[in-house]
PDB file of N, CA and C in Angstrom:
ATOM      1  N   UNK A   1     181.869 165.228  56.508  1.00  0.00           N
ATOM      2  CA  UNK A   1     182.120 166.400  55.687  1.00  0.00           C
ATOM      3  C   UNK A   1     180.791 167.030  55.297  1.00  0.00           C
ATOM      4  N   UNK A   2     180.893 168.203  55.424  1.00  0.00           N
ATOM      5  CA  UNK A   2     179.373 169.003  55.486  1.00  0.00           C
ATOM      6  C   UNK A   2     179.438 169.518  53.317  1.00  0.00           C
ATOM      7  N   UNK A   3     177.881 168.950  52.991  1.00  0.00           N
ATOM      8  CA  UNK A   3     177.893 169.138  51.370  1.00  0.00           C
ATOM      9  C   UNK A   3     177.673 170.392  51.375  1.00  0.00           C
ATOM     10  N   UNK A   4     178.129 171.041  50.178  1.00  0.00           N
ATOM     11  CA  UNK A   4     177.568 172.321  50.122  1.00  0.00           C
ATOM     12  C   UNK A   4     176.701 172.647  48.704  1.00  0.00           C
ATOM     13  N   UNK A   5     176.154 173.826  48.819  1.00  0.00           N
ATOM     14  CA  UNK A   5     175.108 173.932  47.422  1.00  0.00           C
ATOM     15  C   UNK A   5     175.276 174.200  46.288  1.00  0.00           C
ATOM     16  N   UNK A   6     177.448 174.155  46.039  1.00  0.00           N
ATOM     17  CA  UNK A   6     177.920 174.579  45.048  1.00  0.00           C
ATOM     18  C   UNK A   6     177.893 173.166  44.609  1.00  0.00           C
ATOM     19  N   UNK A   7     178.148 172.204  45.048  1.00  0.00           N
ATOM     20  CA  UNK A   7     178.543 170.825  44.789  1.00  0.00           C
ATOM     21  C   UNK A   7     177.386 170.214  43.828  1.00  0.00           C
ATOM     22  N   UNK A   8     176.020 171.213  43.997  1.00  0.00           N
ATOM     23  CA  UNK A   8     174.628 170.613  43.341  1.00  0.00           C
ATOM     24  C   UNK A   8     174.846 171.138  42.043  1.00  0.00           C
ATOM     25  N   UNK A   9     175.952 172.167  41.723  1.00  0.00           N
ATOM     26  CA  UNK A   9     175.950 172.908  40.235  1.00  0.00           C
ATOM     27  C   UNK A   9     175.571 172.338  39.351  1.00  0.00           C
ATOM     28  N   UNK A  10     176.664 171.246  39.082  1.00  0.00           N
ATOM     29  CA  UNK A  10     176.584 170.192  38.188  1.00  0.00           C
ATOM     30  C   UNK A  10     175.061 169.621  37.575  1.00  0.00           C
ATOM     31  N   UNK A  11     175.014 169.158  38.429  1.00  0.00           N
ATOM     32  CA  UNK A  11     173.728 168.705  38.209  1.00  0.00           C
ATOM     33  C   UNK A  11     172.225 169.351  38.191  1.00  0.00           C
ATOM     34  N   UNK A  12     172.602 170.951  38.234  1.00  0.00           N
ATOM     35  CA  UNK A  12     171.473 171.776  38.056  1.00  0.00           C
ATOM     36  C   UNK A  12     171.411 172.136  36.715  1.00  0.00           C
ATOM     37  N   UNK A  13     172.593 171.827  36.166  1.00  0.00           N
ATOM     38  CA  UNK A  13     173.282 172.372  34.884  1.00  0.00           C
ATOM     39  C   UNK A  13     172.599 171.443  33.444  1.00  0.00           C
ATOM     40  N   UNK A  14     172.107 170.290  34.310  1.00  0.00           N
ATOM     41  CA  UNK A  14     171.035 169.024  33.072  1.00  0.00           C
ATOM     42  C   UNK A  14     170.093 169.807  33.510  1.00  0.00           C
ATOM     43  N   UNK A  15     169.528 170.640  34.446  1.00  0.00           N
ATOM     44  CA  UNK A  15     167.878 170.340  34.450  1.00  0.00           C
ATOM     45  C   UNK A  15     167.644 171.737  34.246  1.00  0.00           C
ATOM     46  N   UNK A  16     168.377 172.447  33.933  1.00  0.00           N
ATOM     47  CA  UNK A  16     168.295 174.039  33.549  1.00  0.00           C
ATOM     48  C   UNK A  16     166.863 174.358  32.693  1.00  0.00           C
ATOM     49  N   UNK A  17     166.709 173.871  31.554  1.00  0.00           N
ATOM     50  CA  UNK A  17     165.180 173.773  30.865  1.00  0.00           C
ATOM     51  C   UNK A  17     163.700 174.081  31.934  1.00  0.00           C
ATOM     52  N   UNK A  18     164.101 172.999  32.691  1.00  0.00           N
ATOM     53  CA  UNK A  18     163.028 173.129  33.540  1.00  0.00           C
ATOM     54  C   UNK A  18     163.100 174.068  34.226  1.00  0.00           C
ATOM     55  N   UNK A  19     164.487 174.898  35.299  1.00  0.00           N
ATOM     56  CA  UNK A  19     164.123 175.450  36.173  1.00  0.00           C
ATOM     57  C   UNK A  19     163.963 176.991  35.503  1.00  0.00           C
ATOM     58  N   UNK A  20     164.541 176.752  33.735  1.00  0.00           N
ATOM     59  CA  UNK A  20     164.272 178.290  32.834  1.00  0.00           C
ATOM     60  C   UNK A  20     165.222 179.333  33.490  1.00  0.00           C
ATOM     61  N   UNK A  21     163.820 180.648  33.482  1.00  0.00           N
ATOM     62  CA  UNK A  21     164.504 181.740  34.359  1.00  0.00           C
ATOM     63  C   UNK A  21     164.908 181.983  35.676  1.00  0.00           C
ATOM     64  N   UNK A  22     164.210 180.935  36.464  1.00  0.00           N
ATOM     65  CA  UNK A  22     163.995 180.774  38.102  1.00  0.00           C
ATOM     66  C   UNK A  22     165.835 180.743  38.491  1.00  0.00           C
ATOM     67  N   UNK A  23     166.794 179.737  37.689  1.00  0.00           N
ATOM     68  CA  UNK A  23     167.734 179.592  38.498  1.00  0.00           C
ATOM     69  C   UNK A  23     168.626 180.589  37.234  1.00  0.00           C
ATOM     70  N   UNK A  24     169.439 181.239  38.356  1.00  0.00           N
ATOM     71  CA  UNK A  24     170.717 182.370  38.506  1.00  0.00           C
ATOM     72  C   UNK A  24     171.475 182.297  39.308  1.00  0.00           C
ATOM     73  N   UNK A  25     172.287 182.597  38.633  1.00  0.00           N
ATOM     74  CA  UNK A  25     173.795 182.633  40.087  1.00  0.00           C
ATOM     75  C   UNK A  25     173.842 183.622  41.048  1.00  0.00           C
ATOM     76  N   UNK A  26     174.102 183.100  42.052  1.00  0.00           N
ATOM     77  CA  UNK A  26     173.386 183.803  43.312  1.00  0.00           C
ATOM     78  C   UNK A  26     174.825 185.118  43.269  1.00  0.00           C
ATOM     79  N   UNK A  27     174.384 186.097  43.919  1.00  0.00           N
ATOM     80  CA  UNK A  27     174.977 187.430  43.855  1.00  0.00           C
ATOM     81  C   UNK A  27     176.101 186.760  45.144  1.00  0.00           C
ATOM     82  N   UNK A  28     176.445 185.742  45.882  1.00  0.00           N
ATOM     83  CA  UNK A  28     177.045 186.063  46.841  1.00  0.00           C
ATOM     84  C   UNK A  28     178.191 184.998  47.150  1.00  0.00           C
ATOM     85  N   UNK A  29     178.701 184.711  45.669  1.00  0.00           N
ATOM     86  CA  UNK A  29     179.388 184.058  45.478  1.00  0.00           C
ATOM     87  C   UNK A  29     180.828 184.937  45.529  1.00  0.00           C
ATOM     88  N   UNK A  30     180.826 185.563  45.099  1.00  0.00           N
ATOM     89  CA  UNK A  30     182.500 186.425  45.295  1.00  0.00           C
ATOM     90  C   UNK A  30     181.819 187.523  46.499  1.00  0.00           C
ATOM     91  N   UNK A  31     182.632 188.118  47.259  1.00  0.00           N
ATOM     92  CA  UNK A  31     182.676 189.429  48.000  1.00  0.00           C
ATOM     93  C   UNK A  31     182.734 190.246  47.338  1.00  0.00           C
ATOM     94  N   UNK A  32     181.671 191.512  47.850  1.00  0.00           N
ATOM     95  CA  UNK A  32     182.015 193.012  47.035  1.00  0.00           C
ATOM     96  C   UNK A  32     182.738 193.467  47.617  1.00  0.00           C
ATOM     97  N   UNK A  33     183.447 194.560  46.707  1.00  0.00           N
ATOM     98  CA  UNK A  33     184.857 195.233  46.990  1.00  0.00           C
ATOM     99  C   UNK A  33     184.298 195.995  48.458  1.00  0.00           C
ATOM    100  N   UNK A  34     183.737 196.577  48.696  1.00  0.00           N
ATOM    101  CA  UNK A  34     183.265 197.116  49.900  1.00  0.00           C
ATOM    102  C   UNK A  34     183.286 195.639  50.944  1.00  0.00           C
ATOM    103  N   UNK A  35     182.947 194.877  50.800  1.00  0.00           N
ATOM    104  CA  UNK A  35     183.188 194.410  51.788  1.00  0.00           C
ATOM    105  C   UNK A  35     184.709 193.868  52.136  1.00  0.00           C
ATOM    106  N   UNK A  36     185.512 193.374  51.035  1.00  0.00           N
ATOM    107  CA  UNK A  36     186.901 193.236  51.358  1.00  0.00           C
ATOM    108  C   UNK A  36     187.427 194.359  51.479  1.00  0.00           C
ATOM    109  N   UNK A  37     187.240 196.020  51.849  1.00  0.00           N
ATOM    110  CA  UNK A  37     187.820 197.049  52.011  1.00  0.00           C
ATOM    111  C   UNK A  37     187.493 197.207  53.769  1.00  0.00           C
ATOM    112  N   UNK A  38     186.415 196.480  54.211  1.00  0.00           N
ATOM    113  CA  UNK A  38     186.290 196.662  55.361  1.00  0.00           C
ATOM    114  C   UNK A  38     186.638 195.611  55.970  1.00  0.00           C
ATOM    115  N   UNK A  39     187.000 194.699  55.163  1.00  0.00           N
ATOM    116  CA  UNK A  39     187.413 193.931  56.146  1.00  0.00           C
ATOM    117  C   UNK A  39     189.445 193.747  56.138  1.00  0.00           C
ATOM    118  N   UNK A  40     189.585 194.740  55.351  1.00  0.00           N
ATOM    119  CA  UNK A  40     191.078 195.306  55.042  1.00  0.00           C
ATOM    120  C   UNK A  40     191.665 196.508  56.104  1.00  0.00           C
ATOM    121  N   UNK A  41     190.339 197.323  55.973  1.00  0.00           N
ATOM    122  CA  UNK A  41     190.348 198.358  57.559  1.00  0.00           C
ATOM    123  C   UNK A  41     189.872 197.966  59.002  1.00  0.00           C
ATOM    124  N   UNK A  42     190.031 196.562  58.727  1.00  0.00           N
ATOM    125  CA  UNK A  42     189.616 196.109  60.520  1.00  0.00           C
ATOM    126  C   UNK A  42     190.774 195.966  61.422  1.00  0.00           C
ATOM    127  N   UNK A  43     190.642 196.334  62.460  1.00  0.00           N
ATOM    128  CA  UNK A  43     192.037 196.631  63.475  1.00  0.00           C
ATOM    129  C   UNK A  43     192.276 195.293  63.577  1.00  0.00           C
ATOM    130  N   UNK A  44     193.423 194.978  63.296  1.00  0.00           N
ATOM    131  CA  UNK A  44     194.293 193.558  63.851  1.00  0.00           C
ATOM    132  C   UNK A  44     194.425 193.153  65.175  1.00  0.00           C
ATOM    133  N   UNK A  45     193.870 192.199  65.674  1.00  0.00           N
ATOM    134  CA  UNK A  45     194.332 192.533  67.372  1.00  0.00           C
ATOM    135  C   UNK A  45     195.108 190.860  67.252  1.00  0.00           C
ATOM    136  N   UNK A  46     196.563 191.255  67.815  1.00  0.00           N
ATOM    137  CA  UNK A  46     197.266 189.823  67.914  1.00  0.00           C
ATOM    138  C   UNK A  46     196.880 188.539  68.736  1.00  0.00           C
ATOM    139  N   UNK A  47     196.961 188.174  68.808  1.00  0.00           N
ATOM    140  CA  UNK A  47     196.386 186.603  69.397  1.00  0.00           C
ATOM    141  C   UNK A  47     197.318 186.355  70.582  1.00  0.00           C
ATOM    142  N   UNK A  48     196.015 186.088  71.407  1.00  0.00           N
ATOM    143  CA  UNK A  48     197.210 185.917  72.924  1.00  0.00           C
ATOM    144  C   UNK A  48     197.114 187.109  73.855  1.00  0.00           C
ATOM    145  N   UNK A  49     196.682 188.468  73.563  1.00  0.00           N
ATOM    146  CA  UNK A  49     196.618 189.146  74.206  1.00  0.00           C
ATOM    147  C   UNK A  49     195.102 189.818  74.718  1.00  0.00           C
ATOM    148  N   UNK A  50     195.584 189.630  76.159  1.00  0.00           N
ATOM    149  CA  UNK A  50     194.360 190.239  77.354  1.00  0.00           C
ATOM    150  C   UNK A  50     194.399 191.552  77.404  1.00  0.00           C
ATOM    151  N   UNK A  51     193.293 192.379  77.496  1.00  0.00           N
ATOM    152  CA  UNK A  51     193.061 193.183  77.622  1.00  0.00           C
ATOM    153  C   UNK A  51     193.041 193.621  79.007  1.00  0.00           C
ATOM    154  N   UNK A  52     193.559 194.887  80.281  1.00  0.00           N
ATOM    155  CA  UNK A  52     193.224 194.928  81.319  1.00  0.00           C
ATOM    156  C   UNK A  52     192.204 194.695  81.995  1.00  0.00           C
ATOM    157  N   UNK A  53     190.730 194.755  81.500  1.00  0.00           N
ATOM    158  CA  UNK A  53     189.552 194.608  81.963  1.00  0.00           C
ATOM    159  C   UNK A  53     189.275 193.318  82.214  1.00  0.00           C
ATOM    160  N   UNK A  54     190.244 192.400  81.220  1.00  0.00           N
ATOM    161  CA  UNK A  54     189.824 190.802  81.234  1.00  0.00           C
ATOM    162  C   UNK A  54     190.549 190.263  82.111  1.00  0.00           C
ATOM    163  N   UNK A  55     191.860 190.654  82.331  1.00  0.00           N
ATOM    164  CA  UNK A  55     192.553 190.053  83.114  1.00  0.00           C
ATOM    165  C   UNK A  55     192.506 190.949  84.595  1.00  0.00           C
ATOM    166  N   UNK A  56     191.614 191.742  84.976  1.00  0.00           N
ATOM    167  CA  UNK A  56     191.312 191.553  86.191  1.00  0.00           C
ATOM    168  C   UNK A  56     189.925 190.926  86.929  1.00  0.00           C
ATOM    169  N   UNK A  57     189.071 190.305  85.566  1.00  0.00           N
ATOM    170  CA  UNK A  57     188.124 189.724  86.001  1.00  0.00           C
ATOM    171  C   UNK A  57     188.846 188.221  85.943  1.00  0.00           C
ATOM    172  N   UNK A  58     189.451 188.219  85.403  1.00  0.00           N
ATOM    173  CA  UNK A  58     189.888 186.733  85.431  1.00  0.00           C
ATOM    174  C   UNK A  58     191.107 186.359  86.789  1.00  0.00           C
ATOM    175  N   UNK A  59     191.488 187.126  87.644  1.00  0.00           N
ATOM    176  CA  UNK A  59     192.547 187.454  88.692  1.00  0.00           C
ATOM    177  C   UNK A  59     191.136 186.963  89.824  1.00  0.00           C
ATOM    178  N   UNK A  60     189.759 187.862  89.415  1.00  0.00           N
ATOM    179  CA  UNK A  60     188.758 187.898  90.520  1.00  0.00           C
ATOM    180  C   UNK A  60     188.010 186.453  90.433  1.00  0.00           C
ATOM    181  N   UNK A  61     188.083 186.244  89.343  1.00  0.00           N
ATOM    182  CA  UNK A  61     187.185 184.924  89.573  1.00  0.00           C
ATOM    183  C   UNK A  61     188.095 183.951  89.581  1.00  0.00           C
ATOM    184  N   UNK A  62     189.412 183.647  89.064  1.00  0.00           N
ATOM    185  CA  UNK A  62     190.236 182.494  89.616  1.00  0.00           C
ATOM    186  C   UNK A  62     190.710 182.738  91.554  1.00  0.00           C
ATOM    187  N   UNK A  63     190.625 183.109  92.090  1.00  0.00           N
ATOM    188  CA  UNK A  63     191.007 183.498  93.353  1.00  0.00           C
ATOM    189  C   UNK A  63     190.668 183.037  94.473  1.00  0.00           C
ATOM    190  N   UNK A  64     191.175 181.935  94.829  1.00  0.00           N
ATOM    191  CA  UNK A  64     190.980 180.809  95.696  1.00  0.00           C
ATOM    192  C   UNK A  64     190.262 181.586  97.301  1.00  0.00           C
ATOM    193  N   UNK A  65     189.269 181.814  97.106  1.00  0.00           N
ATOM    194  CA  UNK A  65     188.072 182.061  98.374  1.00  0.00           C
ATOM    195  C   UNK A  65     187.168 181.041  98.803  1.00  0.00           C
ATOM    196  N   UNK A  66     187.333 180.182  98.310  1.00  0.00           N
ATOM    197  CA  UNK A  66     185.851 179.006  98.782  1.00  0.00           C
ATOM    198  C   UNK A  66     184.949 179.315  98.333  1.00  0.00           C
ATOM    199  N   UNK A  67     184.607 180.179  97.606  1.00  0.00           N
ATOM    200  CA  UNK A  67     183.215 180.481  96.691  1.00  0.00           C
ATOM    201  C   UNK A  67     182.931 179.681  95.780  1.00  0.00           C
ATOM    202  N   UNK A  68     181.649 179.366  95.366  1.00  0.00           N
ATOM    203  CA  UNK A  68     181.335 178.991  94.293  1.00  0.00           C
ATOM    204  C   UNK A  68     181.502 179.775  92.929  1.00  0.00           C
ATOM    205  N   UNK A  69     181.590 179.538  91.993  1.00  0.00           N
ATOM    206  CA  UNK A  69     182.217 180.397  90.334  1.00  0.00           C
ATOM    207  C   UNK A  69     180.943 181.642  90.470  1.00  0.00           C
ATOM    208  N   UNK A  70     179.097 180.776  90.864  1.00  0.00           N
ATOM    209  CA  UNK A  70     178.346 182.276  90.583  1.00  0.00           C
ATOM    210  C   UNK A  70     177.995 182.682  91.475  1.00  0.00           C
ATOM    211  N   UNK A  71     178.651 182.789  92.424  1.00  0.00           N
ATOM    212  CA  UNK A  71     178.618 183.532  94.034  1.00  0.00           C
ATOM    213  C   UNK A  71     180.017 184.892  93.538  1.00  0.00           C
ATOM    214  N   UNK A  72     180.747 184.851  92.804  1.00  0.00           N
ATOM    215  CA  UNK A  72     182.247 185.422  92.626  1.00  0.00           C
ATOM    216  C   UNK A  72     181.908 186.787  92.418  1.00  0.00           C
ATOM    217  N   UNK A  73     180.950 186.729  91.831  1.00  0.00           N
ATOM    218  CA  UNK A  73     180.659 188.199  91.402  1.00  0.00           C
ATOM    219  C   UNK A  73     180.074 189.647  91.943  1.00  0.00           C
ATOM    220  N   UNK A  74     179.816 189.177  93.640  1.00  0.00           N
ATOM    221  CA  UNK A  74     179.271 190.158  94.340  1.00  0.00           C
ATOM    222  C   UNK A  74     178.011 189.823  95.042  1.00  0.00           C
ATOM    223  N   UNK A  75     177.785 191.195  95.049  1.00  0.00           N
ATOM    224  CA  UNK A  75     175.910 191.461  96.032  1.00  0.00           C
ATOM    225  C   UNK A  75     175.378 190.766  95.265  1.00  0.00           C
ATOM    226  N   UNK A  76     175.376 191.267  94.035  1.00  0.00           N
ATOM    227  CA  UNK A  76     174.076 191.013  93.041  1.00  0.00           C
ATOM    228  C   UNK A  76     173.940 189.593  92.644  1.00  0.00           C
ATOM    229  N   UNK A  77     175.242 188.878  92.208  1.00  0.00           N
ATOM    230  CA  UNK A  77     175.347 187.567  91.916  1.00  0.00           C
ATOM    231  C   UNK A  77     174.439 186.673  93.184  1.00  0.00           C
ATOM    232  N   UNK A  78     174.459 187.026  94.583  1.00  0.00           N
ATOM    233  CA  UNK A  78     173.986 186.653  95.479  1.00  0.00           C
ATOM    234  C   UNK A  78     172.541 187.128  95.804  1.00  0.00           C
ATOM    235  N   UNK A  79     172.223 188.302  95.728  1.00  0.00           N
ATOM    236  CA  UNK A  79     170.582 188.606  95.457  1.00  0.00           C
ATOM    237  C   UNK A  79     169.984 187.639  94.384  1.00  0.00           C
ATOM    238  N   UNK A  80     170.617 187.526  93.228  1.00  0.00           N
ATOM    239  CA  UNK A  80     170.080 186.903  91.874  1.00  0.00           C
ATOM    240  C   UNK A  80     170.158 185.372  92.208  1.00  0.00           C
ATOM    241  N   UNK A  81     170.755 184.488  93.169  1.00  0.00           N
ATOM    242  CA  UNK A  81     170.823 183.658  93.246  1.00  0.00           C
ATOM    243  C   UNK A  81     169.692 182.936  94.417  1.00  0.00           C
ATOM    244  N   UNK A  82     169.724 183.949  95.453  1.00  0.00           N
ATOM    245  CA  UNK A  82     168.711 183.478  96.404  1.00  0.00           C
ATOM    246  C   UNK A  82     167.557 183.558  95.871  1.00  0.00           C
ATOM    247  N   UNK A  83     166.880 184.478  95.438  1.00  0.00           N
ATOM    248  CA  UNK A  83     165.583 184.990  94.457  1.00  0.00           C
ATOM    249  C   UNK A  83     165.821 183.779  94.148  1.00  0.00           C
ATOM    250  N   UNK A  84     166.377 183.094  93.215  1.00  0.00           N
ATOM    251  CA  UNK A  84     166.114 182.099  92.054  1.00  0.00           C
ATOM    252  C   UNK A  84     165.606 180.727  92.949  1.00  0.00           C
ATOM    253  N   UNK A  85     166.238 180.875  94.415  1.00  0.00           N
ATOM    254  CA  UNK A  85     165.970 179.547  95.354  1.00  0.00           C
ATOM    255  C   UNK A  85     164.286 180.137  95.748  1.00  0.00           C
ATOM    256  N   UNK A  86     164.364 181.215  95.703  1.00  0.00           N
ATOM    257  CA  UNK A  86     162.761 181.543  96.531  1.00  0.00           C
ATOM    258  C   UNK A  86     161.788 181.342  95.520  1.00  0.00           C
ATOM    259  N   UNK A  87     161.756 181.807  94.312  1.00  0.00           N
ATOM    260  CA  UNK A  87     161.174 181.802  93.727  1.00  0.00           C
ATOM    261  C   UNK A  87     161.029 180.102  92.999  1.00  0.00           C
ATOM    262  N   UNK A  88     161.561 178.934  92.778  1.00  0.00           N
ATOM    263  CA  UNK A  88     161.637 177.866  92.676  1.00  0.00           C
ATOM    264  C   UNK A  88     160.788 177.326  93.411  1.00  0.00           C
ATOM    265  N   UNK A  89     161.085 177.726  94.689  1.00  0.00           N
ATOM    266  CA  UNK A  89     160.261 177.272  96.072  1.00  0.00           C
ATOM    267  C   UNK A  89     158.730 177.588  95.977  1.00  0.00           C
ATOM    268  N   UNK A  90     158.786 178.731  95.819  1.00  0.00           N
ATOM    269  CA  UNK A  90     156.951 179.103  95.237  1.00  0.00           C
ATOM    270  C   UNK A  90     156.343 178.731  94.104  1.00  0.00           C
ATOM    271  N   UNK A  91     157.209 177.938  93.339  1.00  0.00           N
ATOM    272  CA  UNK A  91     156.604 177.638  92.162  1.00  0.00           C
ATOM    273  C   UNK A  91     156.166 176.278  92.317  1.00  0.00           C
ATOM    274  N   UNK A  92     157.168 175.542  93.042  1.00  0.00           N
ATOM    275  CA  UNK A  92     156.740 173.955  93.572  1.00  0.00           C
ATOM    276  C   UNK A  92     155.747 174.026  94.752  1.00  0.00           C
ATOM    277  N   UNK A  93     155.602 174.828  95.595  1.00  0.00           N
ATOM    278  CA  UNK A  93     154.431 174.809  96.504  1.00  0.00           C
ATOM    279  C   UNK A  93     153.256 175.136  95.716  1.00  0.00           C
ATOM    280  N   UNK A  94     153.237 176.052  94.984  1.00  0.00           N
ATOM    281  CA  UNK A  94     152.137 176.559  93.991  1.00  0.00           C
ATOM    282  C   UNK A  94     151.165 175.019  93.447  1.00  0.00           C
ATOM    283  N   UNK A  95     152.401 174.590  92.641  1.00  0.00           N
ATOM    284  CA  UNK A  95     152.236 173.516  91.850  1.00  0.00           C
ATOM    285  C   UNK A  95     151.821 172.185  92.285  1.00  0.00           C
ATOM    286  N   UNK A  96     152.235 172.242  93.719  1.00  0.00           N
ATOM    287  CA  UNK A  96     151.319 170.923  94.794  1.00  0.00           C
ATOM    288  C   UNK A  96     150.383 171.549  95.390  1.00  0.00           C
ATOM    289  N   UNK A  97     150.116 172.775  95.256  1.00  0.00           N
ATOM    290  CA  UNK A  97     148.762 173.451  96.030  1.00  0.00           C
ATOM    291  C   UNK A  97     147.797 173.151  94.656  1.00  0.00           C
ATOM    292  N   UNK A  98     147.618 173.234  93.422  1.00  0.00           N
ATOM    293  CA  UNK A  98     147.048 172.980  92.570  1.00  0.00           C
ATOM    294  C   UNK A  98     147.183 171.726  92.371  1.00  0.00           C
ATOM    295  N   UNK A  99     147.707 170.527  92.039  1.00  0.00           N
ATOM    296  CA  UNK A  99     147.199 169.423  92.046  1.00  0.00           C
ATOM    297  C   UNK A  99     146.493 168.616  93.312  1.00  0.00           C
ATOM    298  N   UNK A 100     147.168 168.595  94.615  1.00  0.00           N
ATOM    299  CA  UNK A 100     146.700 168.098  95.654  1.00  0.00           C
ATOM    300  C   UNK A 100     145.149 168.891  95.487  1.00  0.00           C
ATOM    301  N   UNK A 101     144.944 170.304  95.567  1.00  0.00           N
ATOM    302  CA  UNK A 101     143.756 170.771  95.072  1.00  0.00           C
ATOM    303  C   UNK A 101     142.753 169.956  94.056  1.00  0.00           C
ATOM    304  N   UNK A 102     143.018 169.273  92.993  1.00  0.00           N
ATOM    305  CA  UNK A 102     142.254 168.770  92.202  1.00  0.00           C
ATOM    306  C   UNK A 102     142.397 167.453  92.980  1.00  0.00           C
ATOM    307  N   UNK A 103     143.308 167.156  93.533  1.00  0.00           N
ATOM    308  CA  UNK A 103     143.016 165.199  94.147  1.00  0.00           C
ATOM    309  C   UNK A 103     142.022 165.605  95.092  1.00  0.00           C
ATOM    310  N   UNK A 104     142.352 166.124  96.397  1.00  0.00           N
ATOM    311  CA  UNK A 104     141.556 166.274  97.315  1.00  0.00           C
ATOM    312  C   UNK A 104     140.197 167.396  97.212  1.00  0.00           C
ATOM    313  N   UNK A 105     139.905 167.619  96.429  1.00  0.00           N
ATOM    314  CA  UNK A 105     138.514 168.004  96.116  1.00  0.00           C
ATOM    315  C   UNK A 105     137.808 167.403  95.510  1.00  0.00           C
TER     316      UNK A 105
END
């Protein structure tokens, strides 16, 4: 169970002397009316329901092709993926060109 900093009240409540003017009740203990008015004008959206946009990405990426999940997404998913093999590749050759460099010199 996670403590919280109301639970310390009590006991801030003996040492008040000391902490004087420093301790006050923090402003953010109740909600201001502005904020329960906006959160009174927030659109309800029912639970359970997909939106068209979601449920045709979700039609595209469940869709039994033999693909891998980040291949699903096109050209780009596949540009972005090879890059990531090439560039890996130059970073480990790099990285044995600089140490073998310091052994063998």
């Amino acid at each position: 169970m996670q403590r919280n900093w109301l639970s310390l009240r009590p006991l801030l409540r003996g040492v008040g002397a000391e902490l004087g003017v420093f301790y006050t009740r923090p402003h953010f203990i109740r909600p201001s009316v502005a904020a329960l008015m906006h959160a009174a004008a927030a659109p309800k959206r029912q639970p359970g329901k997909i939106t068209p946009k979601m449920e045709k990405l979700r039609m595209k990426f469940q869709e039994n092709n033999d693909k891998p999940i980040f291949l699903k997404g096109g050209v780009m998913d596949n540009i972005i993926y090879r890059l990531t093999w090439v560039l890996c590749f130059l970073g480990l050759a790099g990285d044995l060109h600089l140490w073998f460099g310091y052994i063998l010199a």
